[in-house]
Protein backbone atom coordinates (compact mmCIF):
# COMPACT_ATOMS: atom_id res chain seq x y z
CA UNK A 1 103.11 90.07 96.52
CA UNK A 2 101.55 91.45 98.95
CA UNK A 3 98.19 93.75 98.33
CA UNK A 4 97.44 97.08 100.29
CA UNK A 5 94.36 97.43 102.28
CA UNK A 6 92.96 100.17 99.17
CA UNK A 7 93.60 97.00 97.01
CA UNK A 8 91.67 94.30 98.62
CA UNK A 9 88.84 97.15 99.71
CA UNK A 10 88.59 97.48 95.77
CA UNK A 11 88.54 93.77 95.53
CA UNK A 12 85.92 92.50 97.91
CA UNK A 13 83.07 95.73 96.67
CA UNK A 14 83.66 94.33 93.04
CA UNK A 15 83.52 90.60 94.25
CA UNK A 16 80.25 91.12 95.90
CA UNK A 17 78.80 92.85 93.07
CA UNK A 18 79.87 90.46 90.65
CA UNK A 19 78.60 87.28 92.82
CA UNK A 20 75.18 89.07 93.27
CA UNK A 21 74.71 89.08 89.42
CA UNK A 22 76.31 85.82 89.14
CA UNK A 23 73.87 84.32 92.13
CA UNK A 24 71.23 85.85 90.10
CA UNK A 25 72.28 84.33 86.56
CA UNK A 26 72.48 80.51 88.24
CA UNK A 27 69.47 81.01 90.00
CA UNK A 28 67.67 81.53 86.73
CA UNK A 29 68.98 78.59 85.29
CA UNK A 30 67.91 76.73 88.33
CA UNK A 31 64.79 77.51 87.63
CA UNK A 32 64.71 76.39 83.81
CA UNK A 33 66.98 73.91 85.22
CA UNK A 34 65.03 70.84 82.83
CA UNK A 35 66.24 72.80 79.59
CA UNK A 36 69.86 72.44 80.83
CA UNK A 37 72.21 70.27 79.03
CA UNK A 38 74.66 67.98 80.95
CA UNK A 39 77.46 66.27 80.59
CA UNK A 40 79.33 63.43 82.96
CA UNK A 41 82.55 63.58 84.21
CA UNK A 42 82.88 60.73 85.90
CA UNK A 43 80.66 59.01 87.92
CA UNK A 44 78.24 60.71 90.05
CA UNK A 45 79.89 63.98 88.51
CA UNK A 46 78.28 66.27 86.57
CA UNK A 47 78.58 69.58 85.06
CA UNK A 48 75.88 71.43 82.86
CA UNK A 49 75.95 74.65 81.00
CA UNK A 50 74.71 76.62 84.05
CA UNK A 51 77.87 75.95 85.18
CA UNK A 52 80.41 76.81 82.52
CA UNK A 53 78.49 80.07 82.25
CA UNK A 54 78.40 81.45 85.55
CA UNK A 55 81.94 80.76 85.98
CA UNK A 56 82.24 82.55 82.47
CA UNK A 57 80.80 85.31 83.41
CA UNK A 58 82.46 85.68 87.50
CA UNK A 59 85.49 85.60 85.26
CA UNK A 60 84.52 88.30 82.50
CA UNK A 61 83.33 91.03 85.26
CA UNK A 62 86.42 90.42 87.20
CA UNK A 63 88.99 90.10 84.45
CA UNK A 64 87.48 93.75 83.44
CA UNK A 65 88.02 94.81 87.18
CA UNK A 66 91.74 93.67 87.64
CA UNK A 67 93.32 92.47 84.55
CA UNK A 68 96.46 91.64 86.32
CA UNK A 69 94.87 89.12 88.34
CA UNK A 70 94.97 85.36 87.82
CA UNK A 71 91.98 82.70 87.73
CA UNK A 72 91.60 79.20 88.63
CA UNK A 73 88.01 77.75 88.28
CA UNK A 74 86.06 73.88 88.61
CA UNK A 75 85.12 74.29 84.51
CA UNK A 76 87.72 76.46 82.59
CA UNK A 77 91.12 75.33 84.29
CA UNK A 78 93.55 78.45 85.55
CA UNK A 79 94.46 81.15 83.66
CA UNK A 80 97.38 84.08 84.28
CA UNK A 81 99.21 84.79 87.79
CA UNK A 82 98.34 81.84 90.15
CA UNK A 83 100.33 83.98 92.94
CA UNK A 84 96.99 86.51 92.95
CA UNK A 85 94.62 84.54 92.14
CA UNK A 86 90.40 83.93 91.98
CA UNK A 87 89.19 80.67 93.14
CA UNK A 88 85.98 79.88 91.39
CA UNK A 89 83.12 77.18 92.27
CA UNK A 90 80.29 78.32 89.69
CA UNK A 91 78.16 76.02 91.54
CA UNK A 92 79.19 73.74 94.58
CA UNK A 93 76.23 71.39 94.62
CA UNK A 94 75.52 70.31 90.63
CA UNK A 95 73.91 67.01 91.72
CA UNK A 96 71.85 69.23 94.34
CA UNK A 97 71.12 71.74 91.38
CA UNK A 98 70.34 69.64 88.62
CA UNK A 99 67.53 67.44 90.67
CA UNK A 100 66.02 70.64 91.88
CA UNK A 101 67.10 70.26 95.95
CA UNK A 102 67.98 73.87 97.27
CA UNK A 103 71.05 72.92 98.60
CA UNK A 104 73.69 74.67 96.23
CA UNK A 105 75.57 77.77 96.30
CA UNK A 106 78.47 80.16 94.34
CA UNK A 107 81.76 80.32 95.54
CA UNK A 108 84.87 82.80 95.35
CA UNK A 109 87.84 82.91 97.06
CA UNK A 110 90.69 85.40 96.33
CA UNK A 111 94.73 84.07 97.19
CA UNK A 112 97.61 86.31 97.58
CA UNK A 113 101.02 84.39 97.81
CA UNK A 114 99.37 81.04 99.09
CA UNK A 115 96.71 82.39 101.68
CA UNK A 116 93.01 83.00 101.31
CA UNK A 117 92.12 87.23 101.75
CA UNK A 118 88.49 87.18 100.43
CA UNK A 119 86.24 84.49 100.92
CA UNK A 120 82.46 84.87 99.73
CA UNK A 121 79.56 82.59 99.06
CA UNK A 122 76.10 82.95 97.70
CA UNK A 123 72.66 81.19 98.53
CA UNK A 124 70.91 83.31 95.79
CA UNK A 125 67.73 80.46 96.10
CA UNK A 126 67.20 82.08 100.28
CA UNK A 127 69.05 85.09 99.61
CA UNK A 128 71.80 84.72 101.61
CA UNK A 129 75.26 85.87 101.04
CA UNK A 130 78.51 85.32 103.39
CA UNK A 131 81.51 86.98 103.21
CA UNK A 132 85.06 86.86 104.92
CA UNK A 133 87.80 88.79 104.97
CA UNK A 134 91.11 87.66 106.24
CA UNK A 135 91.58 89.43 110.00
CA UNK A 136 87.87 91.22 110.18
CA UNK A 137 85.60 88.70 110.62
CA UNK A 138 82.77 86.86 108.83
CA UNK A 139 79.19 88.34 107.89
CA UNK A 140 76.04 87.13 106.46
CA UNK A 141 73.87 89.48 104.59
CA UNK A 142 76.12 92.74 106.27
CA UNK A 143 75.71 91.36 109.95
CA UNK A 144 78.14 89.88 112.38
CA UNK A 145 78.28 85.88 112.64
CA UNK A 146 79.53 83.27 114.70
CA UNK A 147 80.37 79.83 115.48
CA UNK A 148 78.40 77.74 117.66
CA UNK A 149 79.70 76.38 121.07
CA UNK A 150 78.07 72.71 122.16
CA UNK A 151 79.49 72.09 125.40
CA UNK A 152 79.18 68.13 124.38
CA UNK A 153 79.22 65.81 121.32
CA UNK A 154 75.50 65.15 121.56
CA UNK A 155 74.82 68.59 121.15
CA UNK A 156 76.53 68.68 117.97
CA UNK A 157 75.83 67.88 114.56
CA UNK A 158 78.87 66.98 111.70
CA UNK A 159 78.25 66.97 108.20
CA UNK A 160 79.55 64.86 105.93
CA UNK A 161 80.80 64.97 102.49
CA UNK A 162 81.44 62.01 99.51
CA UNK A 163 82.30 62.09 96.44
CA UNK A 164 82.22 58.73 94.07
CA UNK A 165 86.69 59.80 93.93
CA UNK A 166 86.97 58.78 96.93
CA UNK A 167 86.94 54.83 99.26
CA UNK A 168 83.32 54.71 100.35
CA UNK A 169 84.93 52.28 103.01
CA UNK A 170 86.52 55.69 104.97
CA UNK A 171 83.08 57.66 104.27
CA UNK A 172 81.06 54.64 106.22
CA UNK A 173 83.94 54.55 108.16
CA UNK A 174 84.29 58.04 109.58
CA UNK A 175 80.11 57.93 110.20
CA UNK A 176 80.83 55.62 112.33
CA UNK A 177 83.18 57.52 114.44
CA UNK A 178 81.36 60.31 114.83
CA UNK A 179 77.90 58.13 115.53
CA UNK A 180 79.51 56.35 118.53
CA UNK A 181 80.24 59.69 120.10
CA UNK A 182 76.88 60.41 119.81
CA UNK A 183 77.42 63.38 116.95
CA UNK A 184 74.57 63.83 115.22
CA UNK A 185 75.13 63.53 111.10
CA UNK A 186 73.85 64.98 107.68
CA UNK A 187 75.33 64.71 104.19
CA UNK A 188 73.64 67.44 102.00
CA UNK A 189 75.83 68.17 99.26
CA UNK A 190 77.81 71.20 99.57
CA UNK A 191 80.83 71.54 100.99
CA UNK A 192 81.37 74.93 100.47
CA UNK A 193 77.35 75.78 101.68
CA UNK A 194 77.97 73.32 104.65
CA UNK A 195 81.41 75.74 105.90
CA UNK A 196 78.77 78.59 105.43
CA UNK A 197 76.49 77.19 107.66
CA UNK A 198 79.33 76.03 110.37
CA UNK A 199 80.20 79.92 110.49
CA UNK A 200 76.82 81.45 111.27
CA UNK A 201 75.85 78.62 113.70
CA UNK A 202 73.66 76.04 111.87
CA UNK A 203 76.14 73.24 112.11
CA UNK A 204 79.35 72.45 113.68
CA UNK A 205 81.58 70.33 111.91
CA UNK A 206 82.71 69.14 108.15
CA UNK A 207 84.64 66.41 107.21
CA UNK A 208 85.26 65.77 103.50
CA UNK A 209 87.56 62.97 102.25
CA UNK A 210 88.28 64.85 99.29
CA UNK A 211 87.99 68.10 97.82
CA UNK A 212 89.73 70.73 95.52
CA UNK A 213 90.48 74.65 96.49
CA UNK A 214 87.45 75.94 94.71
CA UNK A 215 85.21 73.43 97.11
CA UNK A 216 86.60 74.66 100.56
CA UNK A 217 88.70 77.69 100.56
CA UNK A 218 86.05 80.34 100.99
CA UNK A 219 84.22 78.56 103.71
CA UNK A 220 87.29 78.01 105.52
CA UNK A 221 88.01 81.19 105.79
CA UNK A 222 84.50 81.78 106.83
CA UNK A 223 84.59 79.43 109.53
CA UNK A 224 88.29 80.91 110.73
CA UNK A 225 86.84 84.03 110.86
CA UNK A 226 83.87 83.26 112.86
CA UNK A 227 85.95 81.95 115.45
CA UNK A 228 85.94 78.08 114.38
CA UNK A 229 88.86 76.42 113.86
CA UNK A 230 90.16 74.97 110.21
CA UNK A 231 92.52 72.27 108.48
CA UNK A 232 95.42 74.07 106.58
CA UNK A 233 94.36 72.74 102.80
CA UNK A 234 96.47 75.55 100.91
CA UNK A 235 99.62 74.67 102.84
CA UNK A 236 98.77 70.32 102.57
CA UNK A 237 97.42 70.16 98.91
CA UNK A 238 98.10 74.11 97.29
CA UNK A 239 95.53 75.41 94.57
CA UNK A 240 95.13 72.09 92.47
CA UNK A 241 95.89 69.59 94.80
CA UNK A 242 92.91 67.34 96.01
CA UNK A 243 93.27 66.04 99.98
CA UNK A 244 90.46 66.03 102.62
CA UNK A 245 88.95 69.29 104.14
CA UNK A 246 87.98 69.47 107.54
CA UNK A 247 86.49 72.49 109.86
CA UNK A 248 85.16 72.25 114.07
CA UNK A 249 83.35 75.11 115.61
CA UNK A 250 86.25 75.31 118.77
CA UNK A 251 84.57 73.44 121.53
CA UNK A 252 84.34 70.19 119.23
CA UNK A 253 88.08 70.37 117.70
CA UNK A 254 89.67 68.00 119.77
CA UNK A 255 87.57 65.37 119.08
CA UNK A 256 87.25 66.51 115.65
CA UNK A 257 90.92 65.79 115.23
CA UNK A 258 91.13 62.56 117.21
CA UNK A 259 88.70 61.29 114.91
CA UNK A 260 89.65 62.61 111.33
CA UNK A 261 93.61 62.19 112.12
CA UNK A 262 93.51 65.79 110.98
CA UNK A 263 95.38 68.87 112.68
CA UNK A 264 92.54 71.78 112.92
CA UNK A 265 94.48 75.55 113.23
């Protein structure tokens, strides 16, 4: 089910618009983020009613837009055609969120037939926005990005990524690896803000042991598209499977995949 060019054109104006106002809406309740009430889903995993009701509303304005297209999202679950589909991460970065560390952002992706078109994310606390399209590139606030190129390991900097689902024993494990290459190493709490950051330069690598489509799939098209290169997740895990994401600005993929086990594209 392929879309025409007219289609996804339509697509990616609306998108924007509709994560600006979204942005906007979560950045508000980040602000009155101490009235918020929250509820745990497991441990170390929150949710709060900022995020059931920017996803709500990403999934009003676009529902409106293009009624024949299907939704999958962190808080309300999938809805309609799954073979067109928007991939929704109200915010990626709750923990970071809720304790009031501007690390956070709001995610969309848009799948046709099993392959990311439209990837966008939102920093609405700096005012950043970046957006991919599938075949023309990444850009951050309308202008041209790209991936950095360390010539070495200790030139580089990974992040990591851990959530309480996964062995802690393969987190401390994988730090490790990267530490006795000399890789320099954050963990900040945003997978899909730490692909983001890959693509316009300010890091170069992710590994997370485990993540879902809504985490990952617009910031590895990001990173794709601003010339890094990317694990396969849709074809490994699909739209609701959970498996590790991983993403290398070029120059460090090798040794990105000797270490993770992981094939980068």
């Amino acid at each position: 089910m392929s879309l025409r060019e007219d289609e996804l054109t339509e697509r990616l104006a609306i998108a924007e618009a509709v994560l600006h106002e979204a942005g906007a809406l979560a950045l508000d309740y980040f602000r009155r983020r101490h009235e918020l009430a929250i509820q745990f889903k497991g441990p170390q995993d929150v949710v709060s009613h900022a995020d059931r009701e920017v996803e709500r509303l990403i999934r009003e304005r676009l529902s409106a837009a293009f009624p024949g297209d299907g939704f999958l999202g962190e808080e309300h679950g999938a809805e309609g055609d799954q073979s067109r589909c928007w991939v929704i991460d109200p915010i990626d970065g709750t923990q970071n969120f809720l304790r009031g560390i501007p690390y956070w952002t709001v995610v969309l992706a848009f799948v046709v037939d099993g392959q990311t078109e439209l990837g966008l994310t939102a920093d609405p606390l700096h005012d950043e926005s970046w957006v991919a399209w599938r075949g023309r590139g990444a850009r951050r606030n309308g202008g041209e990005i790209a991936c950095r190129r360390p010539e070495h390991p200790g030139e580089a900097c990974v992040a990591l990524s851990f959530g309480f689902k996964d062995d802690w024993r393969q987190y401390v494990d994988m730090q490790a690896r990267f530490l006795e290459r000399g890789v320099d190493m954050r963990r900040l709490g945003s997978t899909a803000l730490i692909l983001a950051h890959i693509a316009d330069g300010r890091l170069d690598v992710l590994y997370a042991p485990g993540n879902q489509s809504w985490d990952c799939l617009a910031g590895l098209l990001l990173v794709a598209e601003a010339g890094g290169a990317v694990g396969n997740f849709l074809s490994a895990y699909g739209l609701t499977g959970r498996g590790p994401t991983v993403a290398s600005v070029r120059s460090m993929r090798g040794l990105v995949s000797e270490l993770t086990g992981l094939e980068l594209l």
